[in-house]
Protein backbone atom coordinates (compact mmCIF):
# COMPACT_ATOMS: atom_id res chain seq x y z
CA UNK A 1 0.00 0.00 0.00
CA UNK A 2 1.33 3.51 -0.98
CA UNK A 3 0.76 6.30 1.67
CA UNK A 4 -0.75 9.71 -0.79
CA UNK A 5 0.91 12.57 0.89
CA UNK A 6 -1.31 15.52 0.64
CA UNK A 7 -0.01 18.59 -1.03
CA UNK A 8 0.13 22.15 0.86
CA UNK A 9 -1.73 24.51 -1.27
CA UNK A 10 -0.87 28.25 -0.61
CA UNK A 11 -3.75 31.07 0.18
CA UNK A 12 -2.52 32.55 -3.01
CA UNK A 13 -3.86 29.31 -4.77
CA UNK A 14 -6.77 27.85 -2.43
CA UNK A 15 -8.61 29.32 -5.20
CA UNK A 16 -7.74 28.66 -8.26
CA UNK A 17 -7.06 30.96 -10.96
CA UNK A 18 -9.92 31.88 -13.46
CA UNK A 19 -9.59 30.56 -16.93
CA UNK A 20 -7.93 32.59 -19.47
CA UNK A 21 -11.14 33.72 -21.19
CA UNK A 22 -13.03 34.84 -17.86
CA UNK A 23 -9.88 36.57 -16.74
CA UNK A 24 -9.57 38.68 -19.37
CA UNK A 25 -13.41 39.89 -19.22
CA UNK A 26 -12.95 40.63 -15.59
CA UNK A 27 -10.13 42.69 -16.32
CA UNK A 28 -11.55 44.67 -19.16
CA UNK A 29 -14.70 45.17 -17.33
CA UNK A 30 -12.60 46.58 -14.46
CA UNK A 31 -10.57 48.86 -16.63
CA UNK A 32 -13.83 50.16 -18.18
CA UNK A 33 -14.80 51.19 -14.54
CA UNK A 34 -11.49 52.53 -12.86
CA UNK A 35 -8.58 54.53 -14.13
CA UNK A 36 -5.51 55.36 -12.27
CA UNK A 37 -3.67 58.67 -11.37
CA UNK A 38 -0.73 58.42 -13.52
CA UNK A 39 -3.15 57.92 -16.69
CA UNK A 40 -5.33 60.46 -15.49
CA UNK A 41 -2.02 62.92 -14.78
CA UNK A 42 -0.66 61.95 -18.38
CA UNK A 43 -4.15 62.31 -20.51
CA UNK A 44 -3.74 66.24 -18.86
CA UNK A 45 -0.38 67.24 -18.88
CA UNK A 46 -0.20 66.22 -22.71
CA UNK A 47 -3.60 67.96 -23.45
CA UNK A 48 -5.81 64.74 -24.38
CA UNK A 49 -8.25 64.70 -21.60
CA UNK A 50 -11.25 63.87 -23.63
CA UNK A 51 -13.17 63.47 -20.27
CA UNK A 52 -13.96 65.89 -17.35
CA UNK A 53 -12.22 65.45 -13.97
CA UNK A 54 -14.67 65.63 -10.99
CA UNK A 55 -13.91 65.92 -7.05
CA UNK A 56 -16.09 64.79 -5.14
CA UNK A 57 -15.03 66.07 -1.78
CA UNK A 58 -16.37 68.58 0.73
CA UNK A 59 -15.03 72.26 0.09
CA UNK A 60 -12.98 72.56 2.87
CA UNK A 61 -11.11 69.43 1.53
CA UNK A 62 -11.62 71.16 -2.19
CA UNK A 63 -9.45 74.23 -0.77
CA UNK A 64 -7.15 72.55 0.75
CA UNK A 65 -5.96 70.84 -2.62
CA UNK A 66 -7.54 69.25 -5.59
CA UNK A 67 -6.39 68.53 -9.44
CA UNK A 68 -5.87 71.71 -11.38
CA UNK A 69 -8.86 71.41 -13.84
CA UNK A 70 -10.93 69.84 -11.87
CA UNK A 71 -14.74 70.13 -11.45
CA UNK A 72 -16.01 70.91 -7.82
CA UNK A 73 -19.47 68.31 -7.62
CA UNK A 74 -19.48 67.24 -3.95
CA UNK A 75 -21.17 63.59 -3.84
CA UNK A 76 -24.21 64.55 -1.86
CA UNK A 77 -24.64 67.79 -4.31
CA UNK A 78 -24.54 65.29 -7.51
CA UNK A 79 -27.63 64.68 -7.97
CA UNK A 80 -29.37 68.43 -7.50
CA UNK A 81 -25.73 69.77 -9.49
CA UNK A 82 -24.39 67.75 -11.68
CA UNK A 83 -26.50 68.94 -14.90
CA UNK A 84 -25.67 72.41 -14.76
CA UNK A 85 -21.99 71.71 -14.15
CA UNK A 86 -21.29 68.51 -16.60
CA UNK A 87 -21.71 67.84 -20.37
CA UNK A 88 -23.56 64.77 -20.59
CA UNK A 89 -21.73 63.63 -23.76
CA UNK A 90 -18.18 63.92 -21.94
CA UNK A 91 -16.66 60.93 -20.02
CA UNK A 92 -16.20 61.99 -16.14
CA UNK A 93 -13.84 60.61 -14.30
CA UNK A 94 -14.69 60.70 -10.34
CA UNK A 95 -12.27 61.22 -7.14
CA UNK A 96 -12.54 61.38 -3.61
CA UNK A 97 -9.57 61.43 -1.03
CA UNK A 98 -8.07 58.31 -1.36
CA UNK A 99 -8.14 54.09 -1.39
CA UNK A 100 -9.37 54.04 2.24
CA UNK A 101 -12.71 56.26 0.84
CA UNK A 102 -15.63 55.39 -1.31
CA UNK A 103 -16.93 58.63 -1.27
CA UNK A 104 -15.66 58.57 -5.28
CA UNK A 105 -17.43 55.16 -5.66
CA UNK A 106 -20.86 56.45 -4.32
CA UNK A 107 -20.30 59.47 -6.70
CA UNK A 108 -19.31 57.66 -9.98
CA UNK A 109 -22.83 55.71 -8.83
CA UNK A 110 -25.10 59.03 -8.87
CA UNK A 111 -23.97 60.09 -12.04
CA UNK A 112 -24.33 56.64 -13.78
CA UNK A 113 -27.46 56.69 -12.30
CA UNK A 114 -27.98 59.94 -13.90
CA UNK A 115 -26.77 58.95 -17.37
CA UNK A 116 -23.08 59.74 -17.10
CA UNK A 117 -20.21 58.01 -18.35
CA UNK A 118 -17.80 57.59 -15.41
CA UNK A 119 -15.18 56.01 -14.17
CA UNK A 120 -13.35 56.35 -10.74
CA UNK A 121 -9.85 57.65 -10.26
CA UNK A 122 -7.86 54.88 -7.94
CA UNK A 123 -5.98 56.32 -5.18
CA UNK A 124 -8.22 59.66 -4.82
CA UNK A 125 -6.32 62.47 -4.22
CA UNK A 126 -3.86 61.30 -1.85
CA UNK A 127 -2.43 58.94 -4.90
CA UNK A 128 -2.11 62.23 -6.61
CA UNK A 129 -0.45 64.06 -4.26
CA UNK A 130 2.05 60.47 -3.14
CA UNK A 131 3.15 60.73 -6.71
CA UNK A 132 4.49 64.34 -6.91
CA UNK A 133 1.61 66.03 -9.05
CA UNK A 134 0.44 69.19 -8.69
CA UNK A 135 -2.62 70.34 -6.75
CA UNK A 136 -3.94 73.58 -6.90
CA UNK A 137 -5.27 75.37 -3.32
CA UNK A 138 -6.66 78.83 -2.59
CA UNK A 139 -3.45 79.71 -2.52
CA UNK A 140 -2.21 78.80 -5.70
CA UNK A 141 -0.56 75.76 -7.29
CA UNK A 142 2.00 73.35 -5.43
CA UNK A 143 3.78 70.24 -5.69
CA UNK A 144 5.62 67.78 -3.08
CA UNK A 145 8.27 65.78 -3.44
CA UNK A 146 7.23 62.14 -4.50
CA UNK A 147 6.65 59.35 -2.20
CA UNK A 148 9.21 56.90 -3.17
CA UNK A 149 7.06 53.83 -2.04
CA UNK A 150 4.52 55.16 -4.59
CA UNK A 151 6.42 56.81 -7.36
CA UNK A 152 9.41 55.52 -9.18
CA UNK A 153 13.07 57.63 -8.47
CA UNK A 154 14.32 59.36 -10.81
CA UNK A 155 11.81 58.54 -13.97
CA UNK A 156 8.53 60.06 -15.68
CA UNK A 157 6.69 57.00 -15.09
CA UNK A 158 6.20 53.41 -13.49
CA UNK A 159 6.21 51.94 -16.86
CA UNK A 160 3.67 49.91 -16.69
């Protein structure tokens, strides 16, 4: 009689991995939902934004820094607002302060509910800030040095 030894599996692999064909429309269907700060950061520092950037935060979080072009559309203020301040036919893409907030999420959910392209910025506004790009305030327009955990030294991009 031969013993079977049972094979550790690791958490990563408990579950398995989807098939090819199922992970691929899971990951489009995510990308057609979320974009990232770097893209977002690229598409308007080279002038091809063909969407509108909306924060979603309270004013005093507003004036103390958003994204230079932004719109102003609190979430709660979506709803009553966000006819008179977005073009309907214009993508919108949605942020709120950060990963640890779904104020974006329950935005980018009013104005799909309202007809609205959207998708939803990952990392909020504290992504944007981690990575060095500029924010504009009452005050004016600043910039802080890069979080190295979150930007890459010394180079434009993460490459990916």
């Amino acid at each position: 009689m031969t013993a079977t030894v049972a094979r550790a599996v690791s958490p990563v692999l408990a579950v398995p991995p989807a098939d090819p064909a199922a992970a691929a429309a899971y990951f489009a269907a995510r990308l057609a939902f979320h974009t990232d700060v770097a893209d977002v950061h690229a598409a308007l520092a080279t002038g091809r934004a063909d969407f509108t950037v909306v924060d979603s935060r309270s004013t005093a979080a507003w004036d103390q820094g958003h994204v230079p072009g932004a719109v102003h559309l609190p979430t709660a203020d979506v709803p009553r607002l966000a006819a008179g301040l977005l073009d309907p036919a214009v993508p919108v893409v949605v942020y709120c302060w950060g990963p640890g907030c779904d104020g974006a999420t329950r935005a980018a959910l009013a104005l799909a509910l309202l007809g609205y392209r959207v998708k939803e910025m990952l990392g909020g506004i504290e992504y944007w800030i981690r990575e060095g790009y500029e924010v504009e305030t009452r005050e004016g327009r600043s910039v802080r040095e890069p979080d190295p955990l979150t930007a890459p030294a010394g180079a434009a991009d993460c490459g990916c």
